[in-house]
PDB file of N, CA and C in Angstrom:
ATOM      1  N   UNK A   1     -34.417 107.790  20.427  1.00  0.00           N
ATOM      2  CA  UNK A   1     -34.355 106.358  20.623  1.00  0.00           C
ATOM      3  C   UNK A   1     -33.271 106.053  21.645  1.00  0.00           C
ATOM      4  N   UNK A   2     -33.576 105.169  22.402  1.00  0.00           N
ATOM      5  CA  UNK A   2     -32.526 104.435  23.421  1.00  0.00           C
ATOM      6  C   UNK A   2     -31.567 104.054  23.300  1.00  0.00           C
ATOM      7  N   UNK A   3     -30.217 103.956  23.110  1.00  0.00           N
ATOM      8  CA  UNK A   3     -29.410 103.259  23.483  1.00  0.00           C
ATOM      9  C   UNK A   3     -29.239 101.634  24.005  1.00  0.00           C
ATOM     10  N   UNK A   4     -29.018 100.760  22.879  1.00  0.00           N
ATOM     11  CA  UNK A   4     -29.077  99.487  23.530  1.00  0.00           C
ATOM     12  C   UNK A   4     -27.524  99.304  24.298  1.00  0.00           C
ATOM     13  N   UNK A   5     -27.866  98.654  25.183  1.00  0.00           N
ATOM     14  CA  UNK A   5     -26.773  98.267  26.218  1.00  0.00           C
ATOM     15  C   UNK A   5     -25.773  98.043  25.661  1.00  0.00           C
ATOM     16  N   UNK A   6     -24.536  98.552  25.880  1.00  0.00           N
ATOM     17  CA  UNK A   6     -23.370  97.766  25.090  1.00  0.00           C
ATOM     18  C   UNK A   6     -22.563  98.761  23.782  1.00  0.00           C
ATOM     19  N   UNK A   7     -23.495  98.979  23.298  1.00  0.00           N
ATOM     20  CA  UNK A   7     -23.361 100.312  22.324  1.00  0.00           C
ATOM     21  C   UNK A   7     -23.089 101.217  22.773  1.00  0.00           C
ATOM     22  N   UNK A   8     -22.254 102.229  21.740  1.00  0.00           N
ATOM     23  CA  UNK A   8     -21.828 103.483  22.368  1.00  0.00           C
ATOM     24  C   UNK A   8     -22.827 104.556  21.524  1.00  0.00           C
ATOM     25  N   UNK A   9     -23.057 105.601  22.866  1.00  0.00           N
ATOM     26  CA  UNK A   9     -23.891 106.657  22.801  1.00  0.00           C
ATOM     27  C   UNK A   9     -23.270 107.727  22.783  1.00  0.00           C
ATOM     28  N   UNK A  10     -24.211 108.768  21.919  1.00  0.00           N
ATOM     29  CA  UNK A  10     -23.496 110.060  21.958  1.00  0.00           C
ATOM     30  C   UNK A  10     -23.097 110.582  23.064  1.00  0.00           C
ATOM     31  N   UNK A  11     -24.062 110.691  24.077  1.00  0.00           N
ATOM     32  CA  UNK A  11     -23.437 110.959  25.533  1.00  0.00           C
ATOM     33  C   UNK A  11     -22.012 110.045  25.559  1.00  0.00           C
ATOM     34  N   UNK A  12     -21.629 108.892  25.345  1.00  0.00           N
ATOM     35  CA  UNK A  12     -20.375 108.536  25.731  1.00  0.00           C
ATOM     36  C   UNK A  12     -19.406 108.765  25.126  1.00  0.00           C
ATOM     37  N   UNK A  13     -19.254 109.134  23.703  1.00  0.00           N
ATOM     38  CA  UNK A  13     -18.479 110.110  23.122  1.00  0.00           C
ATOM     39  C   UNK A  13     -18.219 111.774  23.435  1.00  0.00           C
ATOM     40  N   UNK A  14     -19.228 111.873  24.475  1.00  0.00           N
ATOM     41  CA  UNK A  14     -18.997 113.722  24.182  1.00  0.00           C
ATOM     42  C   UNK A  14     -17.360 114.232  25.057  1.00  0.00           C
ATOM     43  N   UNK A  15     -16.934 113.615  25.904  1.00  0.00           N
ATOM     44  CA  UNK A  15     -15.386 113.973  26.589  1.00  0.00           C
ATOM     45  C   UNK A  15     -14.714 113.850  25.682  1.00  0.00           C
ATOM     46  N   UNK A  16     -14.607 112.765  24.670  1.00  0.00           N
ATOM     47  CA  UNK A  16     -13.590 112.556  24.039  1.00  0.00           C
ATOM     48  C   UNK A  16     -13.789 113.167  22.432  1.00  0.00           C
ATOM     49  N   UNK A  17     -14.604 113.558  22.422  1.00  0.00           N
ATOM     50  CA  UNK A  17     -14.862 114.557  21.092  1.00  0.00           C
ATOM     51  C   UNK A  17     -14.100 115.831  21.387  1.00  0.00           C
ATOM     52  N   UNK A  18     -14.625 116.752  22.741  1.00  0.00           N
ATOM     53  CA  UNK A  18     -13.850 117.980  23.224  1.00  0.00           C
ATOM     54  C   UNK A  18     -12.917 117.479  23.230  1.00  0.00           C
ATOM     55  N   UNK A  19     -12.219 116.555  24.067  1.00  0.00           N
ATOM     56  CA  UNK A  19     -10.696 116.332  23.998  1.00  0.00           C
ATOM     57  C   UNK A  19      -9.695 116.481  22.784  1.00  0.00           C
ATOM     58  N   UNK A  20     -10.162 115.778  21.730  1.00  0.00           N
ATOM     59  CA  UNK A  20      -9.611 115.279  20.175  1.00  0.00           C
ATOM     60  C   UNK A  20      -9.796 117.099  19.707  1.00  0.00           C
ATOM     61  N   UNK A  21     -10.960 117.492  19.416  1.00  0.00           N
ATOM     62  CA  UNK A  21     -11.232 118.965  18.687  1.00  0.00           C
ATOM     63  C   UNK A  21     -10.024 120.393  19.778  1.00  0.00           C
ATOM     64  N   UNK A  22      -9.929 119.765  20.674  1.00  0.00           N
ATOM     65  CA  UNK A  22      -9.193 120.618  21.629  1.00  0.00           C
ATOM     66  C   UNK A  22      -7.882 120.754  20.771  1.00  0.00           C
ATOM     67  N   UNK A  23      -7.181 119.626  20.457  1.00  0.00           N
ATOM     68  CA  UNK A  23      -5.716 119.556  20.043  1.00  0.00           C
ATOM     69  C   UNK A  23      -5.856 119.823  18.539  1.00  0.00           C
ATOM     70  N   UNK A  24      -6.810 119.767  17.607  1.00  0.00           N
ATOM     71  CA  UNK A  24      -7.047 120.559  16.426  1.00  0.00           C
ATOM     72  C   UNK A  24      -6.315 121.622  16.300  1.00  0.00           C
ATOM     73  N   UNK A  25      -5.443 121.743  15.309  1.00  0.00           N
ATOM     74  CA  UNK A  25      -5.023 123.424  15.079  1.00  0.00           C
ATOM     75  C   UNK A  25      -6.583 124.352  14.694  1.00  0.00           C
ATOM     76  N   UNK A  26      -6.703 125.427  15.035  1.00  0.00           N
ATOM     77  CA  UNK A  26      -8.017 126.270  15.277  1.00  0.00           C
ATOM     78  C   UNK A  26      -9.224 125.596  15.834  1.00  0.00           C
ATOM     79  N   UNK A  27      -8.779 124.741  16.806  1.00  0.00           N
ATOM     80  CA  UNK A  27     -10.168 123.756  17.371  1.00  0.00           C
ATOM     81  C   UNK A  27     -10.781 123.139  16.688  1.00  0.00           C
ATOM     82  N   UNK A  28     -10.607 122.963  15.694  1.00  0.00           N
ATOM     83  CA  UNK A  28     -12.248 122.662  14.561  1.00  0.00           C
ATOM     84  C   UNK A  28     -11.612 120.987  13.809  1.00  0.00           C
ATOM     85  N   UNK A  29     -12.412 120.421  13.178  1.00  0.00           N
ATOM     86  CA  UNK A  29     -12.234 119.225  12.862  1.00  0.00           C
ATOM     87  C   UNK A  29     -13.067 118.857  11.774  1.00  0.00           C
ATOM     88  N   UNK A  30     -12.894 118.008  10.480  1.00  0.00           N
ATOM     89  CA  UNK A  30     -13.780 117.757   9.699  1.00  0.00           C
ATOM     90  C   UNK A  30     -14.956 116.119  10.839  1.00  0.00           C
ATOM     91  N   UNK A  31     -15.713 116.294   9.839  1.00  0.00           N
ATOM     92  CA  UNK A  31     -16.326 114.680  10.729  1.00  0.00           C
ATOM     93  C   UNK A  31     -15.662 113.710  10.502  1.00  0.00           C
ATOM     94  N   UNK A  32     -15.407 113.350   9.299  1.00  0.00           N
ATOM     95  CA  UNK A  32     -14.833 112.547   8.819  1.00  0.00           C
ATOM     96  C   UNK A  32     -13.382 111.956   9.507  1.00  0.00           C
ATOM     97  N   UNK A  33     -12.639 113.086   9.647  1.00  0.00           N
ATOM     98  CA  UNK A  33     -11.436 112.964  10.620  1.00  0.00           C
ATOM     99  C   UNK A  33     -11.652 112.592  12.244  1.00  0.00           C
ATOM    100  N   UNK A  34     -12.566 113.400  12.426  1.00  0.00           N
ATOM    101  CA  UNK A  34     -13.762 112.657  14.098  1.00  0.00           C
ATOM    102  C   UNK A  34     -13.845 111.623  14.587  1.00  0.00           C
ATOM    103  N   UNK A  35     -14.569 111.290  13.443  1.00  0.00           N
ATOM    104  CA  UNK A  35     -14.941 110.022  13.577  1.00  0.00           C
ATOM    105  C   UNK A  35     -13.981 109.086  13.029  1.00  0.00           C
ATOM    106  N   UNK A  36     -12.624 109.103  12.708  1.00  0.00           N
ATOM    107  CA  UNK A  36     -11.418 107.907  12.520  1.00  0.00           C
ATOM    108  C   UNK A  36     -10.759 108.447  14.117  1.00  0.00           C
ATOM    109  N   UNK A  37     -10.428 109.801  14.838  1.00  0.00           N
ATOM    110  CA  UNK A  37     -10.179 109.937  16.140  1.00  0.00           C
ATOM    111  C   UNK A  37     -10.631 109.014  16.968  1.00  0.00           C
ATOM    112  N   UNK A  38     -11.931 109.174  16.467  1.00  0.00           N
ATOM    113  CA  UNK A  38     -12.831 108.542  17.666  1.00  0.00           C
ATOM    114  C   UNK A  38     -12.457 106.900  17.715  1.00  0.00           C
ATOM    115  N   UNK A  39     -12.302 106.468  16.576  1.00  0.00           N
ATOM    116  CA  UNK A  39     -12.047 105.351  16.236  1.00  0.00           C
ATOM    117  C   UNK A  39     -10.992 104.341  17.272  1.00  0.00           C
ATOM    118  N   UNK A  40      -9.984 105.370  17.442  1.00  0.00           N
ATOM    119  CA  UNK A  40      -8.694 105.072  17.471  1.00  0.00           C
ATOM    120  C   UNK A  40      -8.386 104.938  19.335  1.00  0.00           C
ATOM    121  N   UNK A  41      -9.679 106.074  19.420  1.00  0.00           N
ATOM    122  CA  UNK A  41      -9.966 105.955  21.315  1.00  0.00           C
ATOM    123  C   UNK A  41     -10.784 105.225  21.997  1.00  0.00           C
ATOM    124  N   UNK A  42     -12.081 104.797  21.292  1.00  0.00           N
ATOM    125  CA  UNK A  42     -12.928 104.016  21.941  1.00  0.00           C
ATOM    126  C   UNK A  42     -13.233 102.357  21.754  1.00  0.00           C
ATOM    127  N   UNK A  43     -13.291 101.931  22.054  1.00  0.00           N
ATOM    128  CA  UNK A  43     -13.641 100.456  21.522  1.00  0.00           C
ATOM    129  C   UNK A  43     -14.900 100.134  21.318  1.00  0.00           C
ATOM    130  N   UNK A  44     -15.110  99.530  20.189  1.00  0.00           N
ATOM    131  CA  UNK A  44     -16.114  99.515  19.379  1.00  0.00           C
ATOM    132  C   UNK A  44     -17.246  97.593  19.892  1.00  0.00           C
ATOM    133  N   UNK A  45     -17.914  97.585  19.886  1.00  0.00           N
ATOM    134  CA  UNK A  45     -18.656  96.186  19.607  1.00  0.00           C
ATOM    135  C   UNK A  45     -18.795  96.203  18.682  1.00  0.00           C
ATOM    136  N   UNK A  46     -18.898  94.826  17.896  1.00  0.00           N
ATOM    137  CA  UNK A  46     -20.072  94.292  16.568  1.00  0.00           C
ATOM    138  C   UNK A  46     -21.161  95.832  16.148  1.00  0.00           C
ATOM    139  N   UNK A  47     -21.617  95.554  16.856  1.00  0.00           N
ATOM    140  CA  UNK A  47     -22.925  96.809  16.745  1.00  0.00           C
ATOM    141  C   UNK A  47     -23.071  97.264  16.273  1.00  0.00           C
ATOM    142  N   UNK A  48     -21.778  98.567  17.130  1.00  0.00           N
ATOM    143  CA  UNK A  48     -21.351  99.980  16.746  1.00  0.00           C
ATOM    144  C   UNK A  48     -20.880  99.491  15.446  1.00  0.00           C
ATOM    145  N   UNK A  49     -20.286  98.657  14.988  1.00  0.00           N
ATOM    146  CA  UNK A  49     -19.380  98.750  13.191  1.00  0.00           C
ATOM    147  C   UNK A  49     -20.521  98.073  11.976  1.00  0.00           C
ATOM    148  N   UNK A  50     -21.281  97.931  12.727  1.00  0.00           N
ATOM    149  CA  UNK A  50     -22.248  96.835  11.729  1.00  0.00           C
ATOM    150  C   UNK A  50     -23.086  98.905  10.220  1.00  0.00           C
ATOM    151  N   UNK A  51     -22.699  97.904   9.854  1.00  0.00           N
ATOM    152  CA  UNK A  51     -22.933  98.618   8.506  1.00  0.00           C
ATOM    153  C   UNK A  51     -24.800  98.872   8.575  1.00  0.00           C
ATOM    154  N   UNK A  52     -25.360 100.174   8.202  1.00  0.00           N
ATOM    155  CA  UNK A  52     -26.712 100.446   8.352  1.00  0.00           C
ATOM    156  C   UNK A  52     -26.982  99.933   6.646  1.00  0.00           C
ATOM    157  N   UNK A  53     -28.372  99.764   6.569  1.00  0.00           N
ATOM    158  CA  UNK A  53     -29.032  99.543   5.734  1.00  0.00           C
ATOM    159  C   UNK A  53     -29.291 100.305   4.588  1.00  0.00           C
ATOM    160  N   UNK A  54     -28.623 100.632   3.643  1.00  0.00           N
ATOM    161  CA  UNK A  54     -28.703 101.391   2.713  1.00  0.00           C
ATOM    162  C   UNK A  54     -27.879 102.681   2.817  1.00  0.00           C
ATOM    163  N   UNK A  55     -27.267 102.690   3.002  1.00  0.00           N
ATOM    164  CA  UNK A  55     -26.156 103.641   3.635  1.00  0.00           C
ATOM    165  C   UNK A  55     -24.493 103.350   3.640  1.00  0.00           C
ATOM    166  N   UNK A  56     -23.567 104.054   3.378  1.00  0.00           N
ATOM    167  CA  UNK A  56     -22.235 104.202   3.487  1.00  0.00           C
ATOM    168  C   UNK A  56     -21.544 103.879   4.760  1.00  0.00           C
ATOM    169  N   UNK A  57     -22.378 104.226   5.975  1.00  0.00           N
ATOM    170  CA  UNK A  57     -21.943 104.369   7.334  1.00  0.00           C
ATOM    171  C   UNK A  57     -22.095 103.022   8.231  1.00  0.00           C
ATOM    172  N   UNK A  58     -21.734 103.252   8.863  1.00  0.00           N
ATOM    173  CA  UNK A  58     -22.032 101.895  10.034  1.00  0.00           C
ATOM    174  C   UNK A  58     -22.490 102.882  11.477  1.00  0.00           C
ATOM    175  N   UNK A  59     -22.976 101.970  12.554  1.00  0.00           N
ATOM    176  CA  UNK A  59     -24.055 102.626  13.550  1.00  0.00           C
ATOM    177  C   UNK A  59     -23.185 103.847  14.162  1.00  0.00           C
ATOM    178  N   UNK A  60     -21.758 103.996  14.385  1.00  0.00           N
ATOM    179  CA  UNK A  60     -20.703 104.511  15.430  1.00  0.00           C
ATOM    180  C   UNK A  60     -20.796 105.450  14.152  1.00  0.00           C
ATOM    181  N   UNK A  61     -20.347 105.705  12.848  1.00  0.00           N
ATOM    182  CA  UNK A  61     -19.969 107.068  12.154  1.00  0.00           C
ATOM    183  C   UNK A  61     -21.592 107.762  12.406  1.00  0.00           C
ATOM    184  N   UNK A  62     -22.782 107.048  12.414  1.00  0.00           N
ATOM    185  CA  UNK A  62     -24.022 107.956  12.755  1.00  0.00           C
ATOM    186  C   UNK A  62     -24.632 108.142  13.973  1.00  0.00           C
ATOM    187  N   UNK A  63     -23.776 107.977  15.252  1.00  0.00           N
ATOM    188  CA  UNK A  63     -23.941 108.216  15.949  1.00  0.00           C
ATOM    189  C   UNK A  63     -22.801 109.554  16.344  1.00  0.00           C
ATOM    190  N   UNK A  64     -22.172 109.367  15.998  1.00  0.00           N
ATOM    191  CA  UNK A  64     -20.682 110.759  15.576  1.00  0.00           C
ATOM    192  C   UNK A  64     -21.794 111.912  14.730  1.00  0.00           C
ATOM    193  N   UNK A  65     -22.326 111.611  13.375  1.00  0.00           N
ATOM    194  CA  UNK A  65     -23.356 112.940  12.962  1.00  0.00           C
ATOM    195  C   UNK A  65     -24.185 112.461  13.716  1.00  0.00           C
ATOM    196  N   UNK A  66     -24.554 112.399  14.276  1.00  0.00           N
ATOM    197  CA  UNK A  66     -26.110 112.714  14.761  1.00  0.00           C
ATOM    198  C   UNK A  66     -25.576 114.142  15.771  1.00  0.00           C
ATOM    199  N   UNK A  67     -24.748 114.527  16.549  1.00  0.00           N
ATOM    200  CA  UNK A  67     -24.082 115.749  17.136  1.00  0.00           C
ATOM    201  C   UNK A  67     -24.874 116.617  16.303  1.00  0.00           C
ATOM    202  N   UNK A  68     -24.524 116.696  14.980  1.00  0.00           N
ATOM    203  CA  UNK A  68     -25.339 118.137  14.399  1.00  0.00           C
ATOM    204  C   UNK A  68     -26.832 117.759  14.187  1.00  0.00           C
ATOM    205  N   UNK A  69     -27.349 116.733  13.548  1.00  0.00           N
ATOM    206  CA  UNK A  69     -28.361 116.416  13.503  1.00  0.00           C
ATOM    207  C   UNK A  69     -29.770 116.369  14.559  1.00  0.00           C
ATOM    208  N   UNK A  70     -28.883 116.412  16.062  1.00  0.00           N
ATOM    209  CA  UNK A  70     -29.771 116.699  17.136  1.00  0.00           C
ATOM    210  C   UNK A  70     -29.347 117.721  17.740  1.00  0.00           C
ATOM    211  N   UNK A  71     -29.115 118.435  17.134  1.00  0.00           N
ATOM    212  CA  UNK A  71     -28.587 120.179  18.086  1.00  0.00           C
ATOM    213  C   UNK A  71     -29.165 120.630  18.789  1.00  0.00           C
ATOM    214  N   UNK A  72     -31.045 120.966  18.397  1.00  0.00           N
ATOM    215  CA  UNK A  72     -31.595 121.493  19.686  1.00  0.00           C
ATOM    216  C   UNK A  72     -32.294 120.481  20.679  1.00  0.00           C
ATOM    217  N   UNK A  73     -31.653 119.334  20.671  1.00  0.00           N
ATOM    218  CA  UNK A  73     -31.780 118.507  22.062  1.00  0.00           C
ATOM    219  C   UNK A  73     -31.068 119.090  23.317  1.00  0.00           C
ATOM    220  N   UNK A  74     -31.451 119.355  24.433  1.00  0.00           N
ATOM    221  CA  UNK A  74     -30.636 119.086  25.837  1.00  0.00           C
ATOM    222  C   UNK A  74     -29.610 118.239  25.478  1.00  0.00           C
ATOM    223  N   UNK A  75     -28.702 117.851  25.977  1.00  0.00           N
ATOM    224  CA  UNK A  75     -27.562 117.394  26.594  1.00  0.00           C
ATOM    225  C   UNK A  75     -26.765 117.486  25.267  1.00  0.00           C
ATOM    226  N   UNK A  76     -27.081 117.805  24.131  1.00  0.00           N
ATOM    227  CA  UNK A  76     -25.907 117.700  22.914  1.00  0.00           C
ATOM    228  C   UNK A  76     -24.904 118.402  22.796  1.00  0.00           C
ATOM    229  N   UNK A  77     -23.796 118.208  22.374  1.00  0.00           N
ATOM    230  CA  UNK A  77     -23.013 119.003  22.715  1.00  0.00           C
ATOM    231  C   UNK A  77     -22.762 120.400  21.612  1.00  0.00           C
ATOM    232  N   UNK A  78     -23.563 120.677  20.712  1.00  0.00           N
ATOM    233  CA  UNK A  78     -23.666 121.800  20.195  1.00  0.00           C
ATOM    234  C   UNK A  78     -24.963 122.551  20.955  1.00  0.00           C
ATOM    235  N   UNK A  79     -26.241 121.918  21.072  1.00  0.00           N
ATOM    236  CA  UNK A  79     -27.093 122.712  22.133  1.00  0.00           C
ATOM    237  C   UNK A  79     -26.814 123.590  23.303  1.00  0.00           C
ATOM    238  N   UNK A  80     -26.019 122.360  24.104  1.00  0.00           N
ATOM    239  CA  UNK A  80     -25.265 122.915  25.162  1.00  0.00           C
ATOM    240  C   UNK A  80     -24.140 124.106  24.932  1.00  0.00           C
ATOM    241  N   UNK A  81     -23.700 124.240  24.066  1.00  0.00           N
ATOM    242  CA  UNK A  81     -22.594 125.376  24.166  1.00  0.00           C
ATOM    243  C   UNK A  81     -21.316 125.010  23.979  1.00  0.00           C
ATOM    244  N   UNK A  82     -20.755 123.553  23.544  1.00  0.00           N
ATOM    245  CA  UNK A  82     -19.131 123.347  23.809  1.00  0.00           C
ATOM    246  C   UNK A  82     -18.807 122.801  22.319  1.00  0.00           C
ATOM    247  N   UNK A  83     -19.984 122.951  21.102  1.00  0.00           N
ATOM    248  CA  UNK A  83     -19.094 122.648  20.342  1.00  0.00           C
ATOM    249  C   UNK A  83     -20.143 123.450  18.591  1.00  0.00           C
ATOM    250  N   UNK A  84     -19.323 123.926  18.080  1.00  0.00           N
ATOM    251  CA  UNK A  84     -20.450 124.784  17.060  1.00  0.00           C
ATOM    252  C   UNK A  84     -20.344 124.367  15.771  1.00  0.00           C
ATOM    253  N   UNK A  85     -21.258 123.974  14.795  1.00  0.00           N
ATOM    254  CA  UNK A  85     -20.867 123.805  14.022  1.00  0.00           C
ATOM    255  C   UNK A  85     -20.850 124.313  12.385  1.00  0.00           C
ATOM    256  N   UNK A  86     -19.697 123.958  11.895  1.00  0.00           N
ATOM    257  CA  UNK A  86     -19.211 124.164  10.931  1.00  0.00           C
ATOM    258  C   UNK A  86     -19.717 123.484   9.369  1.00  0.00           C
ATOM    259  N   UNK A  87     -19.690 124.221   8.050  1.00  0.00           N
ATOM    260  CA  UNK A  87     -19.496 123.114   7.169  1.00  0.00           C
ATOM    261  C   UNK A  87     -18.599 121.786   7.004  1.00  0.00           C
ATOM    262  N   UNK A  88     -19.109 120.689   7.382  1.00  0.00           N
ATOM    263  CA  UNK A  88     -17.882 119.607   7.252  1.00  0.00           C
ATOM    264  C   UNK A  88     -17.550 119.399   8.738  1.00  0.00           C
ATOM    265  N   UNK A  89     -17.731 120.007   9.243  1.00  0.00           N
ATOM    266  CA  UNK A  89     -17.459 119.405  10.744  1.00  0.00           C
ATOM    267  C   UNK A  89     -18.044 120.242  12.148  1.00  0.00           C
ATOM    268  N   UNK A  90     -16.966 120.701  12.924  1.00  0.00           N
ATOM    269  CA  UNK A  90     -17.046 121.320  14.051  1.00  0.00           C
ATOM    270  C   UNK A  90     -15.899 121.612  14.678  1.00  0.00           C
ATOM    271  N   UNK A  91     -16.508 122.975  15.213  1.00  0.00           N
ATOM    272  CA  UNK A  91     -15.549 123.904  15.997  1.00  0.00           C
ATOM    273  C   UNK A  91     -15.942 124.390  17.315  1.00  0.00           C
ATOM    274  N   UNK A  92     -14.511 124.190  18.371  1.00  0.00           N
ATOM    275  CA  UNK A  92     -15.161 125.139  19.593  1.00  0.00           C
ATOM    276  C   UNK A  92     -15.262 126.176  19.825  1.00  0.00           C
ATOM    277  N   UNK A  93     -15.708 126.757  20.512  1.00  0.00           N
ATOM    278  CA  UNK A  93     -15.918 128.462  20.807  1.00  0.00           C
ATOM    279  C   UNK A  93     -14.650 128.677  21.198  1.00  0.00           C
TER     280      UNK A  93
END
């Protein structure tokens, strides 16, 4: 599915995911911790925080899992090679 304008996409998280997992002691990161990183770097719209429908999460923490959830897509960043994952989170090579 597309990306509506304005919203942040996994592609626009993927620099700053390597960046954050980089400074990890042993590279690796739970999601949970990720995605409050992520929090803290990107700026969010309405959107991204709006709470999903039957669910715990809001659109930005499932767009953070979706990384493992679309692995053998092109451009993801576990497909691609820069980030592997773990129980509970992810680690770099």
């Amino acid at each position: 599915m597309a990306k509506k304008p304005g919203r942040v996409g996994e592609a626009d998280i993927g620099p700053d995911v390597i960046a954050i997992i980089d400074t990890q002691p042993g590279r690796q990161i739970t999601t949970t911790r990720l995605i409050a990183e992520l929090r803290n770097r990107i700026p969010l719209n309405a959107e991204d925080e709006e709470q999903l429908d039957g669910r715990n999460d809001d659109r930005f923490s499932q767009i953070v899992r979706n990384i493992k959830s679309h692995r053998n897509q092109p451009g993801n960043l576990i497909h691609d090679g820069h980030l592997i994952a773990i129980p509970g989170g992810f680690r770099r090579p």
